[in-house]
PDB file of N, CA and C in Angstrom:
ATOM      1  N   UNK A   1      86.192  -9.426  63.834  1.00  0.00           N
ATOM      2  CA  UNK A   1      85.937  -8.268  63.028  1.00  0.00           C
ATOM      3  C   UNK A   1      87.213  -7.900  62.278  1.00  0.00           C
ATOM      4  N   UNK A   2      87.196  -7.564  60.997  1.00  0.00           N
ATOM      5  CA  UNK A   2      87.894  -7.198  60.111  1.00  0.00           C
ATOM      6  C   UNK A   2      87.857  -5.763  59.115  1.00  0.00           C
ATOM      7  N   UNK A   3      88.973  -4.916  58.334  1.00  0.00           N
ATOM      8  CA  UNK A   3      88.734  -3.967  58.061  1.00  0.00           C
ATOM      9  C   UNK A   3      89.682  -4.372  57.039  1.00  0.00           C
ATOM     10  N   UNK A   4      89.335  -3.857  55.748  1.00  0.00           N
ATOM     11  CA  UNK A   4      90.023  -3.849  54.806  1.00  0.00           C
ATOM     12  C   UNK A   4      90.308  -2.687  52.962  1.00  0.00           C
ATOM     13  N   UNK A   5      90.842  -3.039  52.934  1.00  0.00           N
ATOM     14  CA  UNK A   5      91.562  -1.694  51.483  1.00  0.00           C
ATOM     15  C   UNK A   5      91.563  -2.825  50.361  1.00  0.00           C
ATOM     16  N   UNK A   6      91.005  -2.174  49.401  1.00  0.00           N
ATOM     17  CA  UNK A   6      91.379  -2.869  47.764  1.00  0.00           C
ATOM     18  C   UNK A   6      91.982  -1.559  46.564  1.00  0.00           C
ATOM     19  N   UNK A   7      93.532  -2.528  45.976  1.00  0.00           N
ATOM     20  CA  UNK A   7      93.348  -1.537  45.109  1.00  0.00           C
ATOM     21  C   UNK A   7      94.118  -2.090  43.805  1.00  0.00           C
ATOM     22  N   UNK A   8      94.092  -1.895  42.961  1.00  0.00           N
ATOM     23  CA  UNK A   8      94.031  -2.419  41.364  1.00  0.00           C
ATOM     24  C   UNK A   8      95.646  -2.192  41.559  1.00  0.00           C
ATOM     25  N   UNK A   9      95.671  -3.206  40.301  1.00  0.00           N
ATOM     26  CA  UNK A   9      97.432  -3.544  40.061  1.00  0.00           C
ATOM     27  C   UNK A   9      98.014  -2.885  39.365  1.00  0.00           C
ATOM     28  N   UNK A  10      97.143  -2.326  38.473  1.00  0.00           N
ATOM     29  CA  UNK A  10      97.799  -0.664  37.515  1.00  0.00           C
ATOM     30  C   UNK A  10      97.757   0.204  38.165  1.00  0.00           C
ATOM     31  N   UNK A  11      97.696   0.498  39.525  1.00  0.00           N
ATOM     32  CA  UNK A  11      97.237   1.934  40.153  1.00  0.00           C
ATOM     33  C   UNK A  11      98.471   2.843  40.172  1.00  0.00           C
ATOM     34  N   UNK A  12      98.446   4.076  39.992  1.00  0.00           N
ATOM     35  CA  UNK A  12      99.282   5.317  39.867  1.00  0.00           C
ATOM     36  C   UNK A  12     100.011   5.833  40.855  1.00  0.00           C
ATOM     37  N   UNK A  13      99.436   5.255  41.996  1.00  0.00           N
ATOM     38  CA  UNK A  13      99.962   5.861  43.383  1.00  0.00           C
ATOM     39  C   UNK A  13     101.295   5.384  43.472  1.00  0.00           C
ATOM     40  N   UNK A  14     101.669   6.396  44.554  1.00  0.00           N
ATOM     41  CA  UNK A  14     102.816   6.136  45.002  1.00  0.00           C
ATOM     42  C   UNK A  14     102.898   6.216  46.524  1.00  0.00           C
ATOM     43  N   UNK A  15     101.601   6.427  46.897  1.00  0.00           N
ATOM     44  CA  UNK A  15     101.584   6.299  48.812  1.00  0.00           C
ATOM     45  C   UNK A  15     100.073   6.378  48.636  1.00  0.00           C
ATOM     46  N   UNK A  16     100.039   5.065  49.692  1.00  0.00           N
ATOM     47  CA  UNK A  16      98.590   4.985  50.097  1.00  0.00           C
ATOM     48  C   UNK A  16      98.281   4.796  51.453  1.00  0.00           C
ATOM     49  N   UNK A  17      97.178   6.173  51.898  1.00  0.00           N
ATOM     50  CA  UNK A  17      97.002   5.971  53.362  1.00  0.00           C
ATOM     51  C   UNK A  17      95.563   5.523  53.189  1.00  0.00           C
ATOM     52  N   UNK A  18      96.013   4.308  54.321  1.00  0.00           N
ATOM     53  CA  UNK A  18      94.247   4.198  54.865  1.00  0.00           C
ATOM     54  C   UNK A  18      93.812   3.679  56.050  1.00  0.00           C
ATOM     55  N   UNK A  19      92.125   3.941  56.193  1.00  0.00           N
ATOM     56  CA  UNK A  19      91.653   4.824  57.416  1.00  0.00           C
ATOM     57  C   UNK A  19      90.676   4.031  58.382  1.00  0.00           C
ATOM     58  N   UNK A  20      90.508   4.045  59.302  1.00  0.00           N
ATOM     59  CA  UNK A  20      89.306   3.624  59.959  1.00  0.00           C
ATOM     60  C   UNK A  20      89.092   4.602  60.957  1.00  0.00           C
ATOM     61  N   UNK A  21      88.361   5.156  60.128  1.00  0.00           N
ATOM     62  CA  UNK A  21      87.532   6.393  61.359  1.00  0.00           C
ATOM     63  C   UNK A  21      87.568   6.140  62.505  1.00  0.00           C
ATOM     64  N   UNK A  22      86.475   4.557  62.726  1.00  0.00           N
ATOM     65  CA  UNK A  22      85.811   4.954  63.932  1.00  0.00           C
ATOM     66  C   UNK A  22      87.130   4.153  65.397  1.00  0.00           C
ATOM     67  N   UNK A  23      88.394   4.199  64.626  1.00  0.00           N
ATOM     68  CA  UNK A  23      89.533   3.786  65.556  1.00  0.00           C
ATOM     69  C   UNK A  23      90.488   5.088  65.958  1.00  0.00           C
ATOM     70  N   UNK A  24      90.274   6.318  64.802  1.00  0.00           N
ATOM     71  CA  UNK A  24      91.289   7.058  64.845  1.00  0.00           C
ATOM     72  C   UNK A  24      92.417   6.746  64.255  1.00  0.00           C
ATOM     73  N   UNK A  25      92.840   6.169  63.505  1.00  0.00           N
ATOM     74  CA  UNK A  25      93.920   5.321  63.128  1.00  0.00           C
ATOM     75  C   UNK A  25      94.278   5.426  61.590  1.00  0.00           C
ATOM     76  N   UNK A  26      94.880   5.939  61.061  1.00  0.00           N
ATOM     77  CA  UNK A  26      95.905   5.985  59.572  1.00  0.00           C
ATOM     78  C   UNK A  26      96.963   5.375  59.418  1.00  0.00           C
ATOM     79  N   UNK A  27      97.293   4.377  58.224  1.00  0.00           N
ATOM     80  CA  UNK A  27      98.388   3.478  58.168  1.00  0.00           C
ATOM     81  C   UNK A  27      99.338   4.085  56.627  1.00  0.00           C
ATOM     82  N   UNK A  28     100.375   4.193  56.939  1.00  0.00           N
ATOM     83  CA  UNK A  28     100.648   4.913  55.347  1.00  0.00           C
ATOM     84  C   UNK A  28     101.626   3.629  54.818  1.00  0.00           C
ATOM     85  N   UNK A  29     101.769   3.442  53.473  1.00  0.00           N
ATOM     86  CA  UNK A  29     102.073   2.128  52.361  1.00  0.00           C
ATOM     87  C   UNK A  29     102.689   3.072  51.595  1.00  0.00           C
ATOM     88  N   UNK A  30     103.919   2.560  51.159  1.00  0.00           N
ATOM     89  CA  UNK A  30     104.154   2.649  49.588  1.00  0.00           C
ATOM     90  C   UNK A  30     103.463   2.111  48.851  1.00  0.00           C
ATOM     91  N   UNK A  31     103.523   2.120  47.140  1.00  0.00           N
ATOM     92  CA  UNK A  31     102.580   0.946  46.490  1.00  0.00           C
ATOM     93  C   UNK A  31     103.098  -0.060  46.992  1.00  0.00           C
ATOM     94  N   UNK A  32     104.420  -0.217  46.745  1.00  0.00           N
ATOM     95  CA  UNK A  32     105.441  -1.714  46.846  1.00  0.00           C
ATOM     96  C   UNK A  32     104.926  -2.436  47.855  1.00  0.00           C
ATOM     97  N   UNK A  33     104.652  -1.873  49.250  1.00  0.00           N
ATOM     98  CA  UNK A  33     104.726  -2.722  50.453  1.00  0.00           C
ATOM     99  C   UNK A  33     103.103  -2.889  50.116  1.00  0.00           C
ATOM    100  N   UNK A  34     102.687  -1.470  49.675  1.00  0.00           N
ATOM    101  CA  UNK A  34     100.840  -2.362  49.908  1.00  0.00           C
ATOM    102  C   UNK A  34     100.645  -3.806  49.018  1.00  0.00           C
ATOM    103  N   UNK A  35     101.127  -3.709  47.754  1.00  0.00           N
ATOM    104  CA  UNK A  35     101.460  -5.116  47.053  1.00  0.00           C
ATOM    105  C   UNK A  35     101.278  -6.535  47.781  1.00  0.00           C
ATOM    106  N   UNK A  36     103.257  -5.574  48.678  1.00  0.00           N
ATOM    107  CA  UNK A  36     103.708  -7.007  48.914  1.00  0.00           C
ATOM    108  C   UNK A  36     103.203  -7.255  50.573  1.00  0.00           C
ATOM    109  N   UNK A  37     102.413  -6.327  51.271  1.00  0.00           N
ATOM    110  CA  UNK A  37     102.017  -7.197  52.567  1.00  0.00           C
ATOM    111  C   UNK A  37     100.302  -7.345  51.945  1.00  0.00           C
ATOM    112  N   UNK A  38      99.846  -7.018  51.049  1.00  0.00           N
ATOM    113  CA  UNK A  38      98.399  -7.919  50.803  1.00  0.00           C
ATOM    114  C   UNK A  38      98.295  -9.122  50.847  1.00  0.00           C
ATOM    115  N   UNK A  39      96.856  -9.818  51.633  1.00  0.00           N
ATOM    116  CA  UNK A  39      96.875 -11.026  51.632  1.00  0.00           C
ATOM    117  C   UNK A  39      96.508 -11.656  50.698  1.00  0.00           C
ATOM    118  N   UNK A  40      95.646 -10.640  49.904  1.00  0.00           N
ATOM    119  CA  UNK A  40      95.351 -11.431  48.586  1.00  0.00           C
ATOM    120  C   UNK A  40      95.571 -11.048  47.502  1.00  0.00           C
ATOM    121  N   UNK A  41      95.403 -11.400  46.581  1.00  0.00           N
ATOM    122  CA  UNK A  41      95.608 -11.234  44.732  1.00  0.00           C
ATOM    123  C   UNK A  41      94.770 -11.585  43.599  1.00  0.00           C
ATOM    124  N   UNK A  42      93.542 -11.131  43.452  1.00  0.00           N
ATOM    125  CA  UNK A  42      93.123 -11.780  42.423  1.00  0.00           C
ATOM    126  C   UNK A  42      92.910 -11.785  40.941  1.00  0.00           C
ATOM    127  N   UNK A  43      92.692 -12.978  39.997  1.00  0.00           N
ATOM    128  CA  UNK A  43      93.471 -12.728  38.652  1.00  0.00           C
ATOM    129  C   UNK A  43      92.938 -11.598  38.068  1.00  0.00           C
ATOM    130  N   UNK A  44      91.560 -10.489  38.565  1.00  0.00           N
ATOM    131  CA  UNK A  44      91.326  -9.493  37.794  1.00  0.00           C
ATOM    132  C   UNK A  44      92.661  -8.425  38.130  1.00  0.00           C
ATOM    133  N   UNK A  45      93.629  -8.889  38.931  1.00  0.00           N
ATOM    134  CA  UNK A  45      94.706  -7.670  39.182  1.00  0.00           C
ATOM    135  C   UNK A  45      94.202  -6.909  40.242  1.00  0.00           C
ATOM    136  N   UNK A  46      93.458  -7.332  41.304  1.00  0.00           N
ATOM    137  CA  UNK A  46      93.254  -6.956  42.640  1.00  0.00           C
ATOM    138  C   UNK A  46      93.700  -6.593  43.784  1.00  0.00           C
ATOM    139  N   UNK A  47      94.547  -6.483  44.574  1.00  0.00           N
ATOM    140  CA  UNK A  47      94.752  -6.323  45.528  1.00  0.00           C
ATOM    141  C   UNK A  47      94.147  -6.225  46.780  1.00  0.00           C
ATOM    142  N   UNK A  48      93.766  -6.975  47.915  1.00  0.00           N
ATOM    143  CA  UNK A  48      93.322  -6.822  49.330  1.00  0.00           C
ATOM    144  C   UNK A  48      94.165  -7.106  50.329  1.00  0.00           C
ATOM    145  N   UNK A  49      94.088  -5.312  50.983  1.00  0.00           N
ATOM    146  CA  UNK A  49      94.922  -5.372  52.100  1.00  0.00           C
ATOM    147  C   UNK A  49      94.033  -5.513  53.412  1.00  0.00           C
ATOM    148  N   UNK A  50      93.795  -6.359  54.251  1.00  0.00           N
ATOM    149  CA  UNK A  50      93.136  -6.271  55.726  1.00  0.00           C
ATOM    150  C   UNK A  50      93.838  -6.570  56.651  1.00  0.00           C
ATOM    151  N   UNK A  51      93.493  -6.422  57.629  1.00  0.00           N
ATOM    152  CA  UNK A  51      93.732  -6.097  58.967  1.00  0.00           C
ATOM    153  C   UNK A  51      92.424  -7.062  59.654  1.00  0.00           C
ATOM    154  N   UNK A  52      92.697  -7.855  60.811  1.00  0.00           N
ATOM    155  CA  UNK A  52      91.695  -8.344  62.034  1.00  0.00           C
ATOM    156  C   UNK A  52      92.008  -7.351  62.864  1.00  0.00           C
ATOM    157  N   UNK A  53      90.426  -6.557  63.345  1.00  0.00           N
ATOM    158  CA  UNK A  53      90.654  -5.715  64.765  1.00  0.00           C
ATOM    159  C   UNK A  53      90.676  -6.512  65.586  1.00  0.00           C
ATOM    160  N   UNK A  54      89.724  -7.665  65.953  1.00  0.00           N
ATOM    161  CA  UNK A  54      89.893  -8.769  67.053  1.00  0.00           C
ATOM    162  C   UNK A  54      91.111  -9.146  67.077  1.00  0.00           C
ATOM    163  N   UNK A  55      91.702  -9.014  68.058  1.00  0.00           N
ATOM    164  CA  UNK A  55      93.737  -9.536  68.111  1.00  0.00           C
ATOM    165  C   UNK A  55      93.904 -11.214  68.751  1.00  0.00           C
ATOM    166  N   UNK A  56      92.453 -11.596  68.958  1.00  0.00           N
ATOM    167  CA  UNK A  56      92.536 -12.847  69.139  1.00  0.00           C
ATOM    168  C   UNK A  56      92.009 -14.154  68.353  1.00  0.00           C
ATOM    169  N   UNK A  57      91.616 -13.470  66.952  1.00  0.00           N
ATOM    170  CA  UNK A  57      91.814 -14.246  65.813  1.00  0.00           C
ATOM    171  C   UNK A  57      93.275 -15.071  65.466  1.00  0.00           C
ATOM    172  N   UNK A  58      93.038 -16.134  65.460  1.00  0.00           N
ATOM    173  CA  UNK A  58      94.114 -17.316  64.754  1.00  0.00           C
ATOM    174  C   UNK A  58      94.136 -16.985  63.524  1.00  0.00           C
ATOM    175  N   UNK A  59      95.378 -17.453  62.844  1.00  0.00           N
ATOM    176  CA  UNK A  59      95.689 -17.182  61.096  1.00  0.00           C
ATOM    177  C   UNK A  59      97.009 -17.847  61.224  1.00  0.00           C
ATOM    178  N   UNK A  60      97.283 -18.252  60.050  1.00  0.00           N
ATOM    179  CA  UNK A  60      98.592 -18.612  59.250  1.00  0.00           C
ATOM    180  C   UNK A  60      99.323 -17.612  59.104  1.00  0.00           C
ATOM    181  N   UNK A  61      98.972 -16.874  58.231  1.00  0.00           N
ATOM    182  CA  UNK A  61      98.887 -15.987  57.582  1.00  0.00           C
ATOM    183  C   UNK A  61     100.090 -14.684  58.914  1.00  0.00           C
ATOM    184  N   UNK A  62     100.946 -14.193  58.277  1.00  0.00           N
ATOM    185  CA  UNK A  62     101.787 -13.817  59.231  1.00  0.00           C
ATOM    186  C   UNK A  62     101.484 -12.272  59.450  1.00  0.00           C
ATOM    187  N   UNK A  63     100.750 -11.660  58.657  1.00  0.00           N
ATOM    188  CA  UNK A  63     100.472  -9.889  58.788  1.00  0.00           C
ATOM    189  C   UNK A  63      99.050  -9.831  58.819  1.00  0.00           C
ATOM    190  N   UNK A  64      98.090 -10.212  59.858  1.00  0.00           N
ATOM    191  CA  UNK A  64      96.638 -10.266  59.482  1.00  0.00           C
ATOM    192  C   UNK A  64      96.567  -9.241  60.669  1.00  0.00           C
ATOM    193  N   UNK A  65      96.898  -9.539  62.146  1.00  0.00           N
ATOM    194  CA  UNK A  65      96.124  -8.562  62.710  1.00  0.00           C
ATOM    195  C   UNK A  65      96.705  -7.259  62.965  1.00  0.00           C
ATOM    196  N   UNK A  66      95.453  -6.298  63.790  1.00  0.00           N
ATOM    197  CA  UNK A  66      95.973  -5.066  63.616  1.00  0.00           C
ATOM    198  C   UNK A  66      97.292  -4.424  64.203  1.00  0.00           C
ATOM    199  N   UNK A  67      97.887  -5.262  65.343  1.00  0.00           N
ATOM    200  CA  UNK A  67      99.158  -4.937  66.023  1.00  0.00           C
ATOM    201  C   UNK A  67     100.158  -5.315  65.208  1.00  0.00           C
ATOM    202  N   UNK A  68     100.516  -6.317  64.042  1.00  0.00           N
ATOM    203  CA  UNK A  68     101.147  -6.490  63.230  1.00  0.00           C
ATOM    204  C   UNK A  68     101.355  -4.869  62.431  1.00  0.00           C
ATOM    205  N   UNK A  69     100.436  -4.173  62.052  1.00  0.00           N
ATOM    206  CA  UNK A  69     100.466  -3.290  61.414  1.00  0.00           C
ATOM    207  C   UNK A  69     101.198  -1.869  62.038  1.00  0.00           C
ATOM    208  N   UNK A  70     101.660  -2.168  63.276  1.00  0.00           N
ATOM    209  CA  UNK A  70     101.783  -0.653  64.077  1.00  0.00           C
ATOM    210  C   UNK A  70     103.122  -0.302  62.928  1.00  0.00           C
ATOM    211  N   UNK A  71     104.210  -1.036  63.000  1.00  0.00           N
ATOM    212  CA  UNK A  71     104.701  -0.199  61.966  1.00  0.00           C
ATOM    213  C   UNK A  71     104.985   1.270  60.973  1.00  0.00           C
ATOM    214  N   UNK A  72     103.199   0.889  60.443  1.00  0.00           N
ATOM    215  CA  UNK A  72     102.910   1.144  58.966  1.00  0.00           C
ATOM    216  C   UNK A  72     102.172   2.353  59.569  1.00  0.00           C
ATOM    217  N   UNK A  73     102.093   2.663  61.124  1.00  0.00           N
ATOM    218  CA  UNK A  73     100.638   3.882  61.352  1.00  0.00           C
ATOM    219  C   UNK A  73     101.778   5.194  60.629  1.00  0.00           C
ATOM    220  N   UNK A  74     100.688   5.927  60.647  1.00  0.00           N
ATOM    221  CA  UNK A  74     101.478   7.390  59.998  1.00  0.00           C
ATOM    222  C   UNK A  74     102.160   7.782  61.204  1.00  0.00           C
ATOM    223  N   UNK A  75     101.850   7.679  62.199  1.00  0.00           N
ATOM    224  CA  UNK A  75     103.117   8.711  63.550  1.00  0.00           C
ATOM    225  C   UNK A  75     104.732   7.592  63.275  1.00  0.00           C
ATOM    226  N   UNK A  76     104.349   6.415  62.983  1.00  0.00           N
ATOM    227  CA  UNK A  76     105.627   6.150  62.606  1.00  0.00           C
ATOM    228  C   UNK A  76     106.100   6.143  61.347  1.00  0.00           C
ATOM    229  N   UNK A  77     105.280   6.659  60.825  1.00  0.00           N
ATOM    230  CA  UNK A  77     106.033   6.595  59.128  1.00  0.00           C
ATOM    231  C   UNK A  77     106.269   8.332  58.300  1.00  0.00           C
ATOM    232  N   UNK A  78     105.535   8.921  59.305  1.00  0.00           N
ATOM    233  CA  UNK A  78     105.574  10.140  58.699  1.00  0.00           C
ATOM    234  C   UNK A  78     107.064  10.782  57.906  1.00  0.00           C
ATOM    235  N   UNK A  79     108.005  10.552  58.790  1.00  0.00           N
ATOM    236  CA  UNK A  79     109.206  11.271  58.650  1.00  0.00           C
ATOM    237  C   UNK A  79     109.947  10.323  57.681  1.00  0.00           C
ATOM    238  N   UNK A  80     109.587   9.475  57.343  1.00  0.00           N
ATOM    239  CA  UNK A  80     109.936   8.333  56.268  1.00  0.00           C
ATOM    240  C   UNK A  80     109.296   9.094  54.902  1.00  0.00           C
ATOM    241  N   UNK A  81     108.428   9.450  54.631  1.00  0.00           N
ATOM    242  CA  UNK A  81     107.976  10.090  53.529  1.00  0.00           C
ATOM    243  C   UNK A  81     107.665  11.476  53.403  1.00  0.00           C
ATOM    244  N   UNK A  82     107.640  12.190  54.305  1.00  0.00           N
ATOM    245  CA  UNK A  82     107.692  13.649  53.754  1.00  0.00           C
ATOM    246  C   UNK A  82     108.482  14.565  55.321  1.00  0.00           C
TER     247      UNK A  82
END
């Protein structure tokens, strides 16, 4: 199982939180990092950021599952941005 965020390459923001309700859980991004830890890119100027909730999914891919992300939750990022 997987959860994921899309967001356009012109976008205005400058912090993006996002959510999965049914975990309790908020991750806060600059644009920059949402960019640069997305796994994907596509040529319409896309952006997809996901996360695997299953933590026993295999990947290449070095930021896929959700413990990779603790980081980025808002209790640790709060005092980093406001």
């Amino acid at each position: 199982m997987a959860t994921g965020w899309y967001l356009r390459e012109n976008s205005p923001v400058e912090l993006i939180a996002v959510v999965v309700l049914s975990l309790n859980s908020v991750w806060l991004f600059s644009l920059s990092e949402f960019y640069q830890l997305a796994q994907q890119h596509s040529a319409k100027g896309t952006y997809q950021l996901y996360m695997y909730v299953d933590e026993t999914i295999k990947s290449n891919k070095e930021m896929v599952l959700m413990s990779h992300f603790e980081p980025y939750l808002m209790r640790n990022r709060i005092n980093n941005f406001f």
